[in-house]
Protein backbone atom coordinates (compact mmCIF):
# COMPACT_ATOMS: atom_id res chain seq x y z
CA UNK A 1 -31.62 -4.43 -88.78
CA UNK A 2 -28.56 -6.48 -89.89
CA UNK A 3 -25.60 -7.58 -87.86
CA UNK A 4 -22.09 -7.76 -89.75
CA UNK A 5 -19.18 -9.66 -88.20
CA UNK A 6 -16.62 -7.69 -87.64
CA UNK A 7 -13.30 -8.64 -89.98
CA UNK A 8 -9.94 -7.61 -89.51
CA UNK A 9 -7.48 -8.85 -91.82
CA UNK A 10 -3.48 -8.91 -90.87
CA UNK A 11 -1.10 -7.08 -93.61
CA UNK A 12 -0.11 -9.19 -96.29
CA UNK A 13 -3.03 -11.12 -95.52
CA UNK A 14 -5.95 -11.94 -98.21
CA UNK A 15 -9.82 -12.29 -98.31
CA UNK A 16 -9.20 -15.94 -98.73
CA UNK A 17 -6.79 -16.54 -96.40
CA UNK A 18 -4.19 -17.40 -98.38
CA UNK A 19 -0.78 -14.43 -97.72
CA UNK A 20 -0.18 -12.46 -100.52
CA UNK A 21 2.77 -10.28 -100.90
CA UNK A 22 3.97 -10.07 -97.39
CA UNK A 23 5.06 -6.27 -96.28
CA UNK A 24 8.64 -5.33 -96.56
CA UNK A 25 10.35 -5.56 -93.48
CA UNK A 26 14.11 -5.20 -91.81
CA UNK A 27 14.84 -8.99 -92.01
CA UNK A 28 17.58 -8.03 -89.58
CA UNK A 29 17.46 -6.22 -86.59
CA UNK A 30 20.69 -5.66 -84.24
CA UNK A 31 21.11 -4.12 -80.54
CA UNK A 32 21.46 -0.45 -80.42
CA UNK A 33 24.38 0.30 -78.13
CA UNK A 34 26.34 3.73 -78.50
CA UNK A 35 23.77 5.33 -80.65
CA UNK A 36 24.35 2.97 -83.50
CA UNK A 37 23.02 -0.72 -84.81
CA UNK A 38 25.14 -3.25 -82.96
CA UNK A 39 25.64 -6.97 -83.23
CA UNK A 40 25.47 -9.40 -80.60
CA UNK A 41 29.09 -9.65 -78.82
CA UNK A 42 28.07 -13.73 -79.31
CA UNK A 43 26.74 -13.28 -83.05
CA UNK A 44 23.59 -15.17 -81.97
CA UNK A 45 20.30 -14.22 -83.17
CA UNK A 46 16.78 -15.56 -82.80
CA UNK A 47 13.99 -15.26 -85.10
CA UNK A 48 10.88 -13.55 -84.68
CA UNK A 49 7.66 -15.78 -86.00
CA UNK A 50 3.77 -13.98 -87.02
CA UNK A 51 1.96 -15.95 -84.60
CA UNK A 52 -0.67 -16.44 -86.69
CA UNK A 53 1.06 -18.12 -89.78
CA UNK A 54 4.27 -19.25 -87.83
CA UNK A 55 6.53 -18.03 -90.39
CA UNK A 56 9.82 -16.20 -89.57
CA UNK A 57 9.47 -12.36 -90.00
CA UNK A 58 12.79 -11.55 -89.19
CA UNK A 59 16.32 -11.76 -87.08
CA UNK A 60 17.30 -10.22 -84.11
CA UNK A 61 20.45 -10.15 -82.25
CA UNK A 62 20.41 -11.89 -79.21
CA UNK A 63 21.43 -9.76 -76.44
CA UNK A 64 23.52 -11.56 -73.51
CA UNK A 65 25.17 -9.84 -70.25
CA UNK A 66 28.52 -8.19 -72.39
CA UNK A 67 26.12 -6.70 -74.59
CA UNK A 68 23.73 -5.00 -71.97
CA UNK A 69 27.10 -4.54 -69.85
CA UNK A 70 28.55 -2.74 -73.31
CA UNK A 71 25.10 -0.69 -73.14
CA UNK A 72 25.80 0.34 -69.58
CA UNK A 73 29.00 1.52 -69.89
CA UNK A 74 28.31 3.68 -73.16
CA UNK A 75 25.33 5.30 -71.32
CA UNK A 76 27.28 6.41 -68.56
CA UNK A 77 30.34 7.34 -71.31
CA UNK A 78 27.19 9.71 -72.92
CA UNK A 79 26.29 10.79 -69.41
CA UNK A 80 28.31 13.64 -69.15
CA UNK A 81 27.67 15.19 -72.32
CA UNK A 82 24.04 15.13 -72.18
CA UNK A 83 24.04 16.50 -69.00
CA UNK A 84 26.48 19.24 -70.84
CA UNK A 85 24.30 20.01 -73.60
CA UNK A 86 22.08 23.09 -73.43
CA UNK A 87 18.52 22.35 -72.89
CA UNK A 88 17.72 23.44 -76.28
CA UNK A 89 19.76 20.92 -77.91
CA UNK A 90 18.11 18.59 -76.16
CA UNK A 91 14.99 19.44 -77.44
CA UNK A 92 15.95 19.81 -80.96
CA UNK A 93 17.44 15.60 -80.28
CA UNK A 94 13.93 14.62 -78.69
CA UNK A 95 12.28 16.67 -81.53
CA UNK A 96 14.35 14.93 -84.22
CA UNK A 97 13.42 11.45 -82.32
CA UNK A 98 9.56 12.05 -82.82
CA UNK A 99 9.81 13.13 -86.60
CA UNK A 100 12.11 10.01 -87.26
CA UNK A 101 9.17 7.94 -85.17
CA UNK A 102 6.66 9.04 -87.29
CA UNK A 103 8.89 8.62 -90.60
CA UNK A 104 8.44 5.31 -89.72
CA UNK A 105 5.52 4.82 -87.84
CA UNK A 106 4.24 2.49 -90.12
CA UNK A 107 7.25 -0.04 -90.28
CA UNK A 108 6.94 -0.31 -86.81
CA UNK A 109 3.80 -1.16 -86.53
CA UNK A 110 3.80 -3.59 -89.28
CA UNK A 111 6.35 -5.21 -87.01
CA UNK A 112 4.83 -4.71 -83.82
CA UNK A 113 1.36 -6.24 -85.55
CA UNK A 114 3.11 -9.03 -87.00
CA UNK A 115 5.33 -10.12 -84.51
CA UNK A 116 2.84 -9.82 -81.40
CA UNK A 117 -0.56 -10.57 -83.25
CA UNK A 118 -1.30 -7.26 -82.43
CA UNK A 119 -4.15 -5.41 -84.54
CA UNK A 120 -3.00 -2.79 -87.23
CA UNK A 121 -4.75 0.14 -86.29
CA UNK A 122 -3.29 -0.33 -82.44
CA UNK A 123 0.15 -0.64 -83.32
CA UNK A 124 -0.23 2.62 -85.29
CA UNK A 125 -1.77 4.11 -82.68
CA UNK A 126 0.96 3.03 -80.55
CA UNK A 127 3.80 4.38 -82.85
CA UNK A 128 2.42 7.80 -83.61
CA UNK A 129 1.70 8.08 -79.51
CA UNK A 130 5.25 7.02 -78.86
CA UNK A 131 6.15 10.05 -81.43
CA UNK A 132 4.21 12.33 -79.51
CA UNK A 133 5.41 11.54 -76.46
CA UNK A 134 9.02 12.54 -77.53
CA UNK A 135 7.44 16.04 -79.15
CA UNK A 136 5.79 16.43 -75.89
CA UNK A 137 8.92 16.13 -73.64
CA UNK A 138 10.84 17.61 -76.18
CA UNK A 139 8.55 20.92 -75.90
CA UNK A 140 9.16 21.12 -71.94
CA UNK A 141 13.16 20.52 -71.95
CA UNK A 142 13.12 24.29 -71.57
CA UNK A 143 10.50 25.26 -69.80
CA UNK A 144 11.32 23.57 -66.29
CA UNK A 145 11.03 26.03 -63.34
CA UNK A 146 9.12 25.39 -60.28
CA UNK A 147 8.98 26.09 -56.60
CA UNK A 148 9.63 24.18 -53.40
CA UNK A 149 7.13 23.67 -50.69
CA UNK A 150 8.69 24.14 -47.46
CA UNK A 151 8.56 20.68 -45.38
CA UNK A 152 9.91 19.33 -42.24
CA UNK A 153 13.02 16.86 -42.96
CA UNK A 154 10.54 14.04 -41.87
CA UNK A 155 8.89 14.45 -45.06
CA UNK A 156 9.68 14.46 -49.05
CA UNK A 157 7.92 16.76 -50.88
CA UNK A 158 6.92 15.79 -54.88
CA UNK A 159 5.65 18.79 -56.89
């Protein structure tokens, strides 16, 4: 019987230690406010370090109160016409939000693994159930119906 150590190895990361080519990342990553890449209203950013080599893996805009005030204010500006929209338009969205997940499933866990020190095959994991989350919601939009259990007004029903 032998007994192997277990070895994981971090992308861009080499049998010796020593990084090789790192993996191509967004170096710069802004706030997403009114369904579209935002900067900062400040134009500060902070960077984002691998924990295990210290070394800056990218930019992101700092967020302050304007910013998730600005956020606010265009979600309740979108409010109306989501609410609006038929429910199958709303599924084809949330459809369209898992495909893009997925399209890029591996970017984001590349980031998630080297920003967090989180291992590879978890952050993919976490991406691709993330995507499937949106297809599953997405595949219900139109299916809601239900029935109401007659209660007392002392009580609050969930079903």
């Amino acid at each position: 019987m032998s007994t192997h150590a277990a070895h994981h190895t971090k992308p861009g990361s080499r049998e010796d230690g020593k990084r090789s080519q790192p993996p191509r990342l967004r170096p710069r990553w802004d706030l997403w406010i009114s369904g579209k890449p935002t900067p900062a209203r400040s134009g500060e950013r902070f960077a984002v370090h691998d924990p295990a080599t210290a070394e800056e893996i990218c930019q992101v805009a700092r967020g302050r109160e304007e910013d998730v005030h600005a956020a606010v204010r265009a979600a309740k500006e979108a409010l109306p016409a989501w609410a609006a929209m038929p429910a199958t338009q709303r599924r084809d969205l949330l459809m369209r939000v898992a495909e893009v997940t997925r399209e890029h499933a591996e970017e984001l866990a590349l980031q998630e693994c080297l920003s967090n020190g989180k291992p590879l095959r978890d952050a993919r994991d976490d991406a691709m159930k993330s995507a499937e989350g949106f297809a599953f919601y997405s595949g219900i939009v139109d299916k809601l119906f239900g029935t109401t259990i007659p209660m007392s007004p002392r009580f609050l029903n969930y079903t």
